[in-house]
N, C-alpha and C. Protein backbone atom coordinates (compact mmCIF):
# COMPACT_ATOMS: atom_id res chain seq x y z
N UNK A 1 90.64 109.70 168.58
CA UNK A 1 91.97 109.57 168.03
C UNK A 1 92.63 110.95 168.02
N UNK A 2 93.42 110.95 168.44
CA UNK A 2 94.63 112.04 168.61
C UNK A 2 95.11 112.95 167.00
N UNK A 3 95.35 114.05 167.01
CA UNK A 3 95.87 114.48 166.11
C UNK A 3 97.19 113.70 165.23
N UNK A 4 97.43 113.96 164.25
CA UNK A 4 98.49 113.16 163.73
C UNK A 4 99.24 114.30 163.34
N UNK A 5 100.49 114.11 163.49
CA UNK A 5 101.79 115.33 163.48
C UNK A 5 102.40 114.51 161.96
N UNK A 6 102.77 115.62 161.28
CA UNK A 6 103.87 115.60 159.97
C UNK A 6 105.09 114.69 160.37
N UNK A 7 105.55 114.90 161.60
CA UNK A 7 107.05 114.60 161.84
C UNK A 7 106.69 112.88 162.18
N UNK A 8 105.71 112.70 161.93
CA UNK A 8 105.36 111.02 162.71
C UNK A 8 105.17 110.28 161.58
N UNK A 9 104.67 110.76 160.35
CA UNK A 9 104.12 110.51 159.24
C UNK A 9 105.79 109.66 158.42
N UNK A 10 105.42 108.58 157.37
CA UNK A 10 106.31 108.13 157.11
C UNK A 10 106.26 107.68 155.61
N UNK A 11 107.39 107.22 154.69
CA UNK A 11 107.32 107.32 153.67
C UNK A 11 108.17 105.97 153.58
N UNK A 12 107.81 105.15 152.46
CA UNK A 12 108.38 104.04 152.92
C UNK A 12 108.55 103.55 150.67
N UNK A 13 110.05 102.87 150.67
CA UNK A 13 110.39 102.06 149.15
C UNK A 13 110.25 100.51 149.68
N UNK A 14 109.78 99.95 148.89
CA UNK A 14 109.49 98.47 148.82
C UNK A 14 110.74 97.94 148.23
N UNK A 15 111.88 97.66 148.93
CA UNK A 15 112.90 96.25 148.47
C UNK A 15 112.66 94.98 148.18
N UNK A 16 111.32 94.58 147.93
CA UNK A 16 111.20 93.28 147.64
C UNK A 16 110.16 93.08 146.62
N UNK A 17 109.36 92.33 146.89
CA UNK A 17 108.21 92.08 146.27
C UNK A 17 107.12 92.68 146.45
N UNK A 18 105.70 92.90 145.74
CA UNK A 18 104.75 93.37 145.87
C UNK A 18 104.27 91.86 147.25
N UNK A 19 104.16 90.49 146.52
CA UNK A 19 103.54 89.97 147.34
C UNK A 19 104.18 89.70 148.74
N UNK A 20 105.44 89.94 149.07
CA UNK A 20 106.23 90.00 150.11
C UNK A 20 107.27 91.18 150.20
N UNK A 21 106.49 92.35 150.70
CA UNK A 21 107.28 93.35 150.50
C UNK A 21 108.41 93.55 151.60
N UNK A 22 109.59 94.07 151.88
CA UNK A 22 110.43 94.99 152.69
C UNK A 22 110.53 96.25 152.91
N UNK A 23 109.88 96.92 153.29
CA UNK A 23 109.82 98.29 153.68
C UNK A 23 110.69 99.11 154.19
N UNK A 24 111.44 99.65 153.19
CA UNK A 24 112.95 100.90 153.76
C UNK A 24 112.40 102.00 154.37
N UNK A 25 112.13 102.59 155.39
CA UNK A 25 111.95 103.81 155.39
C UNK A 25 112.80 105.02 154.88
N UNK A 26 112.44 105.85 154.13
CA UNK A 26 112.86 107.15 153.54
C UNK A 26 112.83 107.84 154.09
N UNK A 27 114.22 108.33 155.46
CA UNK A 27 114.48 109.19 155.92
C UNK A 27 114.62 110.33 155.76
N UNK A 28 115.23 110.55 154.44
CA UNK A 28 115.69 111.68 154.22
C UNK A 28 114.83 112.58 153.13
N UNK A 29 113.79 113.01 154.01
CA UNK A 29 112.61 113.45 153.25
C UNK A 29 112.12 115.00 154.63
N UNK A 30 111.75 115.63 153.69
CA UNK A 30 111.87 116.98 154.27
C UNK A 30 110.24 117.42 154.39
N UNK A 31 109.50 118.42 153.74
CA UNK A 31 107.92 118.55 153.60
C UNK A 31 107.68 117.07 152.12
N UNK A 32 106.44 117.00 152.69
CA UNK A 32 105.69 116.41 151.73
C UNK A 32 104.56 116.32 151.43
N UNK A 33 104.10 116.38 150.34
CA UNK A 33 102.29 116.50 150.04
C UNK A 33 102.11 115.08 149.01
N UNK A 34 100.66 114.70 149.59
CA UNK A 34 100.11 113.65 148.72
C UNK A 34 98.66 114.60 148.41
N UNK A 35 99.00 114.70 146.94
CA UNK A 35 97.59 115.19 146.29
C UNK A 35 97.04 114.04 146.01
N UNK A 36 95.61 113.96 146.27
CA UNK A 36 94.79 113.12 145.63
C UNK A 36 93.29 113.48 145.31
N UNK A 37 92.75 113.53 144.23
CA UNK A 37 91.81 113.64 143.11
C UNK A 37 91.32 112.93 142.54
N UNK A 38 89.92 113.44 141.87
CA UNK A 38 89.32 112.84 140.56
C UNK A 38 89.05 113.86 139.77
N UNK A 39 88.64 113.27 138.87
CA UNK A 39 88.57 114.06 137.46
C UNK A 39 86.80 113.57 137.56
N UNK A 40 85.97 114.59 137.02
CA UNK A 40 84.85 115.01 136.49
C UNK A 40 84.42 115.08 135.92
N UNK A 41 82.74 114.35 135.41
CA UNK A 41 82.20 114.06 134.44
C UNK A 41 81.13 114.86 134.79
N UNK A 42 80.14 115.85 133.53
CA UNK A 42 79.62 116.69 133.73
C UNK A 42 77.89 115.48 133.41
N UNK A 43 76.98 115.29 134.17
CA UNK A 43 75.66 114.98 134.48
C UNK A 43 75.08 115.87 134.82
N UNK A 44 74.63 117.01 134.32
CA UNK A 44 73.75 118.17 134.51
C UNK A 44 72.38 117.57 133.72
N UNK A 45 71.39 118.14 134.17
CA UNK A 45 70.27 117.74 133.39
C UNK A 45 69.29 119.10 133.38
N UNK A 46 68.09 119.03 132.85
CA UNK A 46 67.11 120.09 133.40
C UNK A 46 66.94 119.46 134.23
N UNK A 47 66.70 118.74 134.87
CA UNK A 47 66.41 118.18 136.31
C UNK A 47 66.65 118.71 137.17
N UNK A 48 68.23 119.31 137.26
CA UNK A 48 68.67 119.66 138.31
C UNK A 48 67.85 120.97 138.81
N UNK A 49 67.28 121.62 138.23
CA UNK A 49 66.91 123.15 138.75
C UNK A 49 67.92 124.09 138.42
N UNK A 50 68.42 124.09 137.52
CA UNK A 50 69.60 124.96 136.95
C UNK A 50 70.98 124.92 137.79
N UNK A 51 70.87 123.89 138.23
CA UNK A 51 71.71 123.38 139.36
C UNK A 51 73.34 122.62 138.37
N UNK A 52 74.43 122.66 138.29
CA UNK A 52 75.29 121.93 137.32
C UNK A 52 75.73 120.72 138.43
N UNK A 53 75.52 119.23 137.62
CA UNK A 53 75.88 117.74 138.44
C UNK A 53 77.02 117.04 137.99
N UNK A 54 77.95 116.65 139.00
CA UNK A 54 79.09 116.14 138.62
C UNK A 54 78.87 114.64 139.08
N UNK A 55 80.05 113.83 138.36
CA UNK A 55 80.31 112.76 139.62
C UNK A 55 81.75 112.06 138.75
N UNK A 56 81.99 111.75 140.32
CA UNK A 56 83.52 111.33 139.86
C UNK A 56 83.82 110.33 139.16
N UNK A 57 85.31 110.93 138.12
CA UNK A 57 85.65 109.72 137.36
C UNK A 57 87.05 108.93 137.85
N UNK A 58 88.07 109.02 137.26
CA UNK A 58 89.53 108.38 137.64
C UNK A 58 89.76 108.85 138.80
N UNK A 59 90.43 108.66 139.66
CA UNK A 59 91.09 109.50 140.63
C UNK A 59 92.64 109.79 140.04
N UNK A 60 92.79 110.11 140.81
CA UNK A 60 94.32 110.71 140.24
C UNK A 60 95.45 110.97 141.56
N UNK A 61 96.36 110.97 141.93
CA UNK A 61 97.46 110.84 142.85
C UNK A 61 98.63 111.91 142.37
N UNK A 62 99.29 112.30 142.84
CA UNK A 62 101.09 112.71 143.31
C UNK A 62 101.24 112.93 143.96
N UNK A 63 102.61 112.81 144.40
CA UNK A 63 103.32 112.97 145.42
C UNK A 63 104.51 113.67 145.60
N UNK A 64 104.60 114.65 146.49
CA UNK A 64 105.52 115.73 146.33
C UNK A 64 106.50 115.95 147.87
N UNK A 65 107.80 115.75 147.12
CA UNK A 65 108.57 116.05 148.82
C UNK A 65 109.80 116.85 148.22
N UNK A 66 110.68 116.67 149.63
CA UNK A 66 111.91 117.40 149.24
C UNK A 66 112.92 116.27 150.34
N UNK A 67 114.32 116.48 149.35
CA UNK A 67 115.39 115.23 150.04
C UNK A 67 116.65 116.16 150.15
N UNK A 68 117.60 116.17 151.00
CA UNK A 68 118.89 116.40 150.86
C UNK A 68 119.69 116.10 149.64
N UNK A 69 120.56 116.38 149.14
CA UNK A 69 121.26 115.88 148.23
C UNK A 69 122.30 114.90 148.65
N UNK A 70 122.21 113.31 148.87
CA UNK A 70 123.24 112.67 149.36
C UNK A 70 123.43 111.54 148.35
N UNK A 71 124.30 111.97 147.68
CA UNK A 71 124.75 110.57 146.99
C UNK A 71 124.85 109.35 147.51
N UNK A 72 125.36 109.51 148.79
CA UNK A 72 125.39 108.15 149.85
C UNK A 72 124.51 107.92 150.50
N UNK A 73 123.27 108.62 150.12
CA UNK A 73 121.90 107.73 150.93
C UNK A 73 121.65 106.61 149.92
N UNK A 74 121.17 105.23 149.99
CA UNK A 74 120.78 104.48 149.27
C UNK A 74 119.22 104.75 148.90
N UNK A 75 118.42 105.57 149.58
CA UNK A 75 117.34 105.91 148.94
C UNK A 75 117.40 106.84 148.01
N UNK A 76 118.23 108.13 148.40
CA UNK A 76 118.12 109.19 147.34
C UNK A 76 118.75 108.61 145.76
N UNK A 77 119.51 107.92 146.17
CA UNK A 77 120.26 107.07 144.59
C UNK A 77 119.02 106.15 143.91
N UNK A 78 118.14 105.57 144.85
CA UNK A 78 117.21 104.58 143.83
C UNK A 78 116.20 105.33 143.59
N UNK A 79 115.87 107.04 144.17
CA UNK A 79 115.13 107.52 143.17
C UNK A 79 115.70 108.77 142.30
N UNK A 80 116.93 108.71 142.39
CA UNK A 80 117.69 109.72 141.47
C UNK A 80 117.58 108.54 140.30
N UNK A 81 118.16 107.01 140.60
CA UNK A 81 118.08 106.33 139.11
C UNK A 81 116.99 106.06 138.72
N UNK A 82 115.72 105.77 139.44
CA UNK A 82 114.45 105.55 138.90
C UNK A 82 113.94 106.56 137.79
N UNK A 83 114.31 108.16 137.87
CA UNK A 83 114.04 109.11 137.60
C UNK A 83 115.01 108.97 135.77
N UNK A 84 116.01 108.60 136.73
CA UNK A 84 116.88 108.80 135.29
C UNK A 84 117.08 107.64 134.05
N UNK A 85 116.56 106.46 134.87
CA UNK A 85 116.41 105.27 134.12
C UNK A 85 115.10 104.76 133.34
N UNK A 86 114.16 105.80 134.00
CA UNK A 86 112.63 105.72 133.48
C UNK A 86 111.89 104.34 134.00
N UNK A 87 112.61 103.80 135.13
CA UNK A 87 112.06 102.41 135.95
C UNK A 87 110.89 103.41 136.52
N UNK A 88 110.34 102.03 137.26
CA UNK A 88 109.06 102.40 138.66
C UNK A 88 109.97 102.15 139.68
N UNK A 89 109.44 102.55 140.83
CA UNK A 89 109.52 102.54 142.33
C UNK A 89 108.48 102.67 143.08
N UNK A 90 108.21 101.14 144.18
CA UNK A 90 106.99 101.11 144.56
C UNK A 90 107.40 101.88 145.93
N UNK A 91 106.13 102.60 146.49
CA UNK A 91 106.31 103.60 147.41
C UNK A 91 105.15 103.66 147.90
N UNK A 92 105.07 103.70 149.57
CA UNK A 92 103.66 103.68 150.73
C UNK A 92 104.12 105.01 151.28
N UNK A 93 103.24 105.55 151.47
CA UNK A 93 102.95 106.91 151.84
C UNK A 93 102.23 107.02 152.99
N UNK A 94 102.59 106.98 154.48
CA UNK A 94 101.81 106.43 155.68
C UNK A 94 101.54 107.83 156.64
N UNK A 95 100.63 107.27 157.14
CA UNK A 95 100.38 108.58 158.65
C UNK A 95 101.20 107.86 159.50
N UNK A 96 101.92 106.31 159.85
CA UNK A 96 102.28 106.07 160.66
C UNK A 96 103.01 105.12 160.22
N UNK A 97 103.65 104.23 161.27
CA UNK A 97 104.59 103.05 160.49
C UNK A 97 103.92 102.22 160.43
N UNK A 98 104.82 101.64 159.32
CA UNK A 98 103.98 100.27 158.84
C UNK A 98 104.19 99.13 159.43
N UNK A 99 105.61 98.38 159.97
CA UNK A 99 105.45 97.55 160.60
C UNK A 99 105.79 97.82 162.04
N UNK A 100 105.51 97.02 162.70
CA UNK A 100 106.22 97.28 164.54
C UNK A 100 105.33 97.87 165.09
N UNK A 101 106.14 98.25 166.68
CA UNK A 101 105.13 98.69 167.56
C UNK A 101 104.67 100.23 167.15
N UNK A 102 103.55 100.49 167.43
CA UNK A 102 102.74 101.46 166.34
C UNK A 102 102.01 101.33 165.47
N UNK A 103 101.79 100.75 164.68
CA UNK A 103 101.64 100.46 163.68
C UNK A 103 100.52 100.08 162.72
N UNK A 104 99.32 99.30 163.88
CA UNK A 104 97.87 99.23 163.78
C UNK A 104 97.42 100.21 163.76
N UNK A 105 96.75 100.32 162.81
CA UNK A 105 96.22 101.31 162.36
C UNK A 105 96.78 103.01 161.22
N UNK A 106 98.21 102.31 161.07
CA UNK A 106 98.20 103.45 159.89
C UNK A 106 97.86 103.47 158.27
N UNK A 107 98.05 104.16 157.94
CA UNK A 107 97.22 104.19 156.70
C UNK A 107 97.64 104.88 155.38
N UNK A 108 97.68 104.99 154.73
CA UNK A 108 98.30 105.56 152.95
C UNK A 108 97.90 104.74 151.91
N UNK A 109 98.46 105.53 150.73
CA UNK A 109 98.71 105.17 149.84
C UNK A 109 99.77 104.07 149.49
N UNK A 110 99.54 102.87 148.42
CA UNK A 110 100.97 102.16 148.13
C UNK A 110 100.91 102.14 146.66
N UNK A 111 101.64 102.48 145.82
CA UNK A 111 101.45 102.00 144.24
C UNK A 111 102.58 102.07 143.91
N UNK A 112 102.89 102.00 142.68
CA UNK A 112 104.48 101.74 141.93
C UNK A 112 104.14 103.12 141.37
N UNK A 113 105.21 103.51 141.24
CA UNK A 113 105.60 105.43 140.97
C UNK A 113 106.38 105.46 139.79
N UNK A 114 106.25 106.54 139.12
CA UNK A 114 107.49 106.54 138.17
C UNK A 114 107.92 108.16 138.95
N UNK A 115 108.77 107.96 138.66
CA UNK A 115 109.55 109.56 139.18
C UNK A 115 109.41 111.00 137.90
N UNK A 116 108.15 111.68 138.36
CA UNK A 116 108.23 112.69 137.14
C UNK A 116 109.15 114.03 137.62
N UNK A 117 109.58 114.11 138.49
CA UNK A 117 109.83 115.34 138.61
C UNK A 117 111.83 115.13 139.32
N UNK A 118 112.80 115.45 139.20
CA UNK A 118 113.51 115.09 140.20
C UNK A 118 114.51 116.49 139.90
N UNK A 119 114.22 117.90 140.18
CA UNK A 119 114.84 118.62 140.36
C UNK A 119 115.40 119.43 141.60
N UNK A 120 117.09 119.53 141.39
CA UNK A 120 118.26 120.06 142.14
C UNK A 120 118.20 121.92 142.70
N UNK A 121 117.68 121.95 143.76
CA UNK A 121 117.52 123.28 144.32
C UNK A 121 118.90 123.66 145.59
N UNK A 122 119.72 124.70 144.15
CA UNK A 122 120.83 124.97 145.46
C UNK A 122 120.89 126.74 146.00
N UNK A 123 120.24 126.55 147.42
CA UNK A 123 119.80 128.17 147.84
C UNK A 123 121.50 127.98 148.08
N UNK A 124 121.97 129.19 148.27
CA UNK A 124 123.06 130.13 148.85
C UNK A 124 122.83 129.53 150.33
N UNK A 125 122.41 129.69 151.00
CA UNK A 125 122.79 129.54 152.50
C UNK A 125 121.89 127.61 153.00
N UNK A 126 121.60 127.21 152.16
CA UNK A 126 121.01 126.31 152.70
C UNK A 126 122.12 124.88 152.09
N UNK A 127 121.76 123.74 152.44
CA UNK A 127 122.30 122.34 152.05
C UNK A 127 121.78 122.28 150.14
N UNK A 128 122.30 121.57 149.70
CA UNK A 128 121.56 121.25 148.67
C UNK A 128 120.69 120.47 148.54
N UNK A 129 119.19 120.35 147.98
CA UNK A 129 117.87 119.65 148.04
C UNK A 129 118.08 119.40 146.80
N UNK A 130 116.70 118.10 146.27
CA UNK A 130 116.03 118.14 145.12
C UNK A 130 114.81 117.82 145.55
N UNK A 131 114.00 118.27 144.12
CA UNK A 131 112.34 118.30 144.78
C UNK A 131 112.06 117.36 144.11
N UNK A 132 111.19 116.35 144.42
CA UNK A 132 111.17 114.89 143.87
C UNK A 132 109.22 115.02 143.41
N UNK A 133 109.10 114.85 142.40
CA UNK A 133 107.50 114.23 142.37
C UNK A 133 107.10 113.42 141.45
N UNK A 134 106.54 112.55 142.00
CA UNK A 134 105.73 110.85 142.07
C UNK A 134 104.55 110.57 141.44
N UNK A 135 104.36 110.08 140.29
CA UNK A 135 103.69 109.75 140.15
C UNK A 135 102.76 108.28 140.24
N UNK A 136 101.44 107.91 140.22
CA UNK A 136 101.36 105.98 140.00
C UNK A 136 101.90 106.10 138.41
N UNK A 137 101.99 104.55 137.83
CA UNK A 137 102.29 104.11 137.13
C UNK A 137 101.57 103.18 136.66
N UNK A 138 101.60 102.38 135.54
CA UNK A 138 101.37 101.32 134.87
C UNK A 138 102.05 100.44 135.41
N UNK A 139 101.69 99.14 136.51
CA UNK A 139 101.63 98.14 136.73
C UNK A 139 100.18 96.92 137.10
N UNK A 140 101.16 95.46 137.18
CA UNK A 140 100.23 94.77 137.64
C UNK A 140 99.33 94.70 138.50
N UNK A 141 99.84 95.57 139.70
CA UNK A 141 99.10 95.88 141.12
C UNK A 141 98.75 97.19 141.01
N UNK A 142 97.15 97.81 140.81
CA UNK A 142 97.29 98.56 140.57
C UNK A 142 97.12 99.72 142.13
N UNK A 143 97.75 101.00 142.06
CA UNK A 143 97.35 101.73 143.80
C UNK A 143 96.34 101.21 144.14
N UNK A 144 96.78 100.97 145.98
CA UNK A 144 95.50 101.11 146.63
C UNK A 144 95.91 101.63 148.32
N UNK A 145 94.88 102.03 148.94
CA UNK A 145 94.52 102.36 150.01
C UNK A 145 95.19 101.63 151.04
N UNK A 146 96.12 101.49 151.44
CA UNK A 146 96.17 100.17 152.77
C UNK A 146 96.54 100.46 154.33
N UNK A 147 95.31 99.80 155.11
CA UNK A 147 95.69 100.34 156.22
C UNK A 147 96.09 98.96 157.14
N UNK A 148 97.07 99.36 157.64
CA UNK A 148 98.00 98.39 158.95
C UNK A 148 97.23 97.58 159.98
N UNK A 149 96.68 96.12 159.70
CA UNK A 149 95.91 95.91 160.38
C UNK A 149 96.34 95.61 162.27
């Protein structure tokens, strides 16, 4: 399998349902990072040989990008209000697209997000951005892994 490039990678809001979703792609998305983690539970024993033993507990997720400032994108508005309304927004996080030609075989994250972060960065010589970051949330479905069969 071939390297996978940033610029191919895709970010996608769910307009519909969890059990019948619609997938918008989120164009207007600049760098982005998906952290993902667990948190650590300490199992050391004398056993180990003075050795310290972990093993994983929760995992943990965010998600971090950057958007233009466009009032008239319909994405940047449903997570400027998600942010400001304290809703969720469900969101797939892909190496590739999700539906169509392409598509077998990509892979991400999907969970419902609450928007923790949604701050306005205006450089002097550049457009205006905000830096957006994602968290999962408390829902029925809880994240998972899904890859494009």
């Amino acid at each position: 399998m071939p390297a996978k490039l940033g610029l191919d990678a895709k970010l996608y809001r769910n307009t519909g349902t969890y059990a019948a979703p619609t997938w918008d792609i989120i164009g207007n998305v600049k760098d982005l990072t998906l952290n993902l983690e667990t948190g650590e539970a300490d199992v050391s024993t004398r056993a180990n040989n003075g050795w310290r033993a972990t093993v994983s507990t929760l995992k943990d997720a965010s998600l971090e990008f950057e958007m233009v400032w466009d009032a008239a994108d319909t994405d940047f508005t449903a997570i400027r209000d998600a942010f400001l309304n304290n809703t969720t927004i469900e969101i797939a996080v892909m190496d590739g697209p999700i539906t169509g030609t392409g598509s077998s075989g990509s892979q991400g994250l999907r969970a419902s997000f609450r928007i923790a972060s949604f701050s306005r960065n205006e450089a002097l010589e550049e457009a205006i951005t905000v830096s957006v970051t994602a968290k999962p949330t408390y829902s029925a479905n809880p994240p998972t892994w899904m890859t494009v069969a």
